[in-house]
C-alpha atoms as a PDB file:
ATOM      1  CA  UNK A   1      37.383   5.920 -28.942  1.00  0.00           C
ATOM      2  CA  UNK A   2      34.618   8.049 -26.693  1.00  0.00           C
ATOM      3  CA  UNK A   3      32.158   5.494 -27.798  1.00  0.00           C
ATOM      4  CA  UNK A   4      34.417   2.164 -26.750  1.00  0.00           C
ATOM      5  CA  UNK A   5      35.090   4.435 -23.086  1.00  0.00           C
ATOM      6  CA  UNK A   6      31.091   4.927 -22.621  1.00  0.00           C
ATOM      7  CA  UNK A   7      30.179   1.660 -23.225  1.00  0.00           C
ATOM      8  CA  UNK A   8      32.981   0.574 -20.729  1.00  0.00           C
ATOM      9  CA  UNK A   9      31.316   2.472 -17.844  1.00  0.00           C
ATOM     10  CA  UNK A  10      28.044   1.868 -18.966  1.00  0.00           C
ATOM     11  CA  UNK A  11      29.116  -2.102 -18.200  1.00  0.00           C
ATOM     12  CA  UNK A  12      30.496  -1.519 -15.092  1.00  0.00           C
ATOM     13  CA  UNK A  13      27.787   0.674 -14.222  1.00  0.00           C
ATOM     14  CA  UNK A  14      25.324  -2.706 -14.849  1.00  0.00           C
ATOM     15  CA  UNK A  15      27.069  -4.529 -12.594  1.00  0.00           C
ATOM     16  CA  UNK A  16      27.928  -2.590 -10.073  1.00  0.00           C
ATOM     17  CA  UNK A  17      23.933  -2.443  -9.811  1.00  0.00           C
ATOM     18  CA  UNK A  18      23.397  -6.075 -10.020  1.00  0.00           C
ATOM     19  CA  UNK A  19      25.667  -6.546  -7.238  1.00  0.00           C
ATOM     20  CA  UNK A  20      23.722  -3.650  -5.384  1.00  0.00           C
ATOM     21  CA  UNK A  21      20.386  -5.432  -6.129  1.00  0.00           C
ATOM     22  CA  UNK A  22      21.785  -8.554  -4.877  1.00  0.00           C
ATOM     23  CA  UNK A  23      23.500  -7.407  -2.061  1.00  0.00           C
ATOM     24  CA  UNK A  24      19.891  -5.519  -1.182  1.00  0.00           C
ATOM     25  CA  UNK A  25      18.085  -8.887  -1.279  1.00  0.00           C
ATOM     26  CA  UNK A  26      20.684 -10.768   0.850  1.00  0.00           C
ATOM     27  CA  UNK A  27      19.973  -8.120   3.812  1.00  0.00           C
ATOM     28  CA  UNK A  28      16.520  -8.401   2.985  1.00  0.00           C
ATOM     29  CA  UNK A  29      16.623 -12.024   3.182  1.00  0.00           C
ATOM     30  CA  UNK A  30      18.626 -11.661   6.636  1.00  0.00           C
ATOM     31  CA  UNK A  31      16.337  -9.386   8.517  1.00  0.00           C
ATOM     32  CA  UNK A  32      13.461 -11.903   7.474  1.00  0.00           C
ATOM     33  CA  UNK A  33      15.584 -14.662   8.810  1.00  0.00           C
ATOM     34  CA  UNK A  34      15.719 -12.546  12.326  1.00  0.00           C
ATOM     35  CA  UNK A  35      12.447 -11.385  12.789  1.00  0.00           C
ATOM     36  CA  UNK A  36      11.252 -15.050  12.386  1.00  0.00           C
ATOM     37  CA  UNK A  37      14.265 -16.640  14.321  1.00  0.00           C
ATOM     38  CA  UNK A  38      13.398 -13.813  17.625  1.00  0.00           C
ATOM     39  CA  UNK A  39       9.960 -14.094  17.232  1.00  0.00           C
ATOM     40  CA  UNK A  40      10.626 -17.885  17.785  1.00  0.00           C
ATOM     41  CA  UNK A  41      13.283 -17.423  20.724  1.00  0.00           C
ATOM     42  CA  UNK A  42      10.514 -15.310  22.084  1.00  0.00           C
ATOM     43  CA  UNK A  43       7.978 -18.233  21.983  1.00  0.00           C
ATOM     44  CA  UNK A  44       5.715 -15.830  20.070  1.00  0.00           C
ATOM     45  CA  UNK A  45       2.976 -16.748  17.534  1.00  0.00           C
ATOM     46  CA  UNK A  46       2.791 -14.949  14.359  1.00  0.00           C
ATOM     47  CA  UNK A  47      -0.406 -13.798  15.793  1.00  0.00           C
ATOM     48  CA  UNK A  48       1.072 -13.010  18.921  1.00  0.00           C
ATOM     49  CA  UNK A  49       3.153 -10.525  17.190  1.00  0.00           C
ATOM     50  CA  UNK A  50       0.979  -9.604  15.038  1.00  0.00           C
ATOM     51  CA  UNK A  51      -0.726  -8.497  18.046  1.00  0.00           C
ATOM     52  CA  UNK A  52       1.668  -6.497  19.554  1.00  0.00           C
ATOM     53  CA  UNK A  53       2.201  -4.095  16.422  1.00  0.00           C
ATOM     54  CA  UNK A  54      -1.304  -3.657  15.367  1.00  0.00           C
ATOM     55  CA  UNK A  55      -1.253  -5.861  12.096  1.00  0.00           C
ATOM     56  CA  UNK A  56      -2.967  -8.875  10.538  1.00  0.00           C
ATOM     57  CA  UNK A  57      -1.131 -12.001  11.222  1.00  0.00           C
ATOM     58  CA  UNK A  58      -1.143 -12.506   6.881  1.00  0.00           C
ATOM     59  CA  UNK A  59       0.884  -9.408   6.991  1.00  0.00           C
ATOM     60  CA  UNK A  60       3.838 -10.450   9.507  1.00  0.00           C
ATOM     61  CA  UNK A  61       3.522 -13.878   7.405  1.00  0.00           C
ATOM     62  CA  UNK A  62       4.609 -12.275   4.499  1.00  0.00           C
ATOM     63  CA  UNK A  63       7.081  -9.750   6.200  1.00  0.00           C
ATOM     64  CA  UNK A  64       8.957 -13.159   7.379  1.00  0.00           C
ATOM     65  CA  UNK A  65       8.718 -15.217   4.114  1.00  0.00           C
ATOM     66  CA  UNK A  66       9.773 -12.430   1.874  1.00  0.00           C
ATOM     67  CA  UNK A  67       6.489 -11.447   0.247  1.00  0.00           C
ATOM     68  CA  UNK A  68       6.091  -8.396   1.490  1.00  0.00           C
ATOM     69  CA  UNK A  69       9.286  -5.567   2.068  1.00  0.00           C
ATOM     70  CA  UNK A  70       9.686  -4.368   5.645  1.00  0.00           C
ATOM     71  CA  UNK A  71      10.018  -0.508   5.792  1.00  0.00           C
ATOM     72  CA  UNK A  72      12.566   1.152   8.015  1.00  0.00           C
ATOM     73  CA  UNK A  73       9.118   2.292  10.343  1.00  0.00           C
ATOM     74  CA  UNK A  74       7.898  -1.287  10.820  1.00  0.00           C
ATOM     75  CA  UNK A  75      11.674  -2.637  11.626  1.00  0.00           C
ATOM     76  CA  UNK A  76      11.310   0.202  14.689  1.00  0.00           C
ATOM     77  CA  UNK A  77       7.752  -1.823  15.546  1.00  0.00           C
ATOM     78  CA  UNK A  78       8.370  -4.760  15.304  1.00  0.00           C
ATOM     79  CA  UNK A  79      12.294  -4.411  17.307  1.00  0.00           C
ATOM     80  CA  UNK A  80      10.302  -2.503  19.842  1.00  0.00           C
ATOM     81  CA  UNK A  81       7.360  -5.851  20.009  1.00  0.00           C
ATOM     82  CA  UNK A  82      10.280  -8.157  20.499  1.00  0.00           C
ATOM     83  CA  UNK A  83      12.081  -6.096  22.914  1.00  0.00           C
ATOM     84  CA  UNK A  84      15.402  -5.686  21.156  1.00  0.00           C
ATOM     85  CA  UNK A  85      17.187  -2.505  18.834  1.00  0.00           C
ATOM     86  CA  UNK A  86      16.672  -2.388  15.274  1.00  0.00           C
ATOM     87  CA  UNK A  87      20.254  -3.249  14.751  1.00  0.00           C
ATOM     88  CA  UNK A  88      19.483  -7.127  15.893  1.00  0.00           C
ATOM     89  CA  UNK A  89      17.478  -7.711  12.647  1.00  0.00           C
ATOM     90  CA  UNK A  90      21.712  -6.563  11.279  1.00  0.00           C
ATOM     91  CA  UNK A  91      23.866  -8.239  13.384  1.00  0.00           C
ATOM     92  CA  UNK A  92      25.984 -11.152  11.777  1.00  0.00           C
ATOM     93  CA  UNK A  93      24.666  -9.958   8.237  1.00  0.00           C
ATOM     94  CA  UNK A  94      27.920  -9.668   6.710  1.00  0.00           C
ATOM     95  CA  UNK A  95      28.896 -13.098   7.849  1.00  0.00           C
ATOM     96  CA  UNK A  96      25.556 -14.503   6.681  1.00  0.00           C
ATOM     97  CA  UNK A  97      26.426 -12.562   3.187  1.00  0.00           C
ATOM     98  CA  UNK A  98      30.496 -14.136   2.721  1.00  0.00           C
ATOM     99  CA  UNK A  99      28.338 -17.335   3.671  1.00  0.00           C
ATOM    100  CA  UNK A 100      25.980 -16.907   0.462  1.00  0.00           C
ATOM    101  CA  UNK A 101      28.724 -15.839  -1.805  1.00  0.00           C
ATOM    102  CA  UNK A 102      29.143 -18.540  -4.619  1.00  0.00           C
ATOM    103  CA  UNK A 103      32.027 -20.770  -4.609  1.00  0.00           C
ATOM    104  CA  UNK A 104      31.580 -20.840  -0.355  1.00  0.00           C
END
């Protein structure tokens, strides 16, 4: 009976992780989405911001597409280059994520 109870919660363990990992990539996908859409608003080039934090324009590239993971330090940079908090790159994410949700 202990085994049928372990194997129970080692299920709901998996997908309360999966959910995790996808909920994880949606924000990730969302801050992208900012960065890009602000830099844009801005009338910036990539190598205009690129510029203004002290990185190659390859690496803002790939911060924007999704190749490359921002860290909460660069976030701080780059809201700081665009003139905005660190809680724009947030803002409507929970929208954007019932959006997303399957069967929407």
């Amino acid at each position: 009976m202990s085994g049928q109870t372990d194997g129970t919660a080692d299920r709901h363990a998996a997908r309360a992780a999966r959910r995790a990992e996808i909920r994880a990539r949606t924000v990730e996908r969302h801050v992208a989405a900012r960065l890009r859409r602000e830099r844009e608003r801005l009338g910036l080039s990539v190598q205009d911001l690129a510029r203004r934090v002290g990185l190659p324009e390859a690496d803002v590239t790939k911060y924007e597409s999704l190749r490359r993971k921002l860290s909460a330090g660069l976030l701080l940079l780059f809201a700081e280059a665009l003139n905005c908090t660190p809680d724009y790159f947030f803002r409507d994410f929970e929208d954007a994520e019932e959006q997303s949700r399957p069967g929407r």
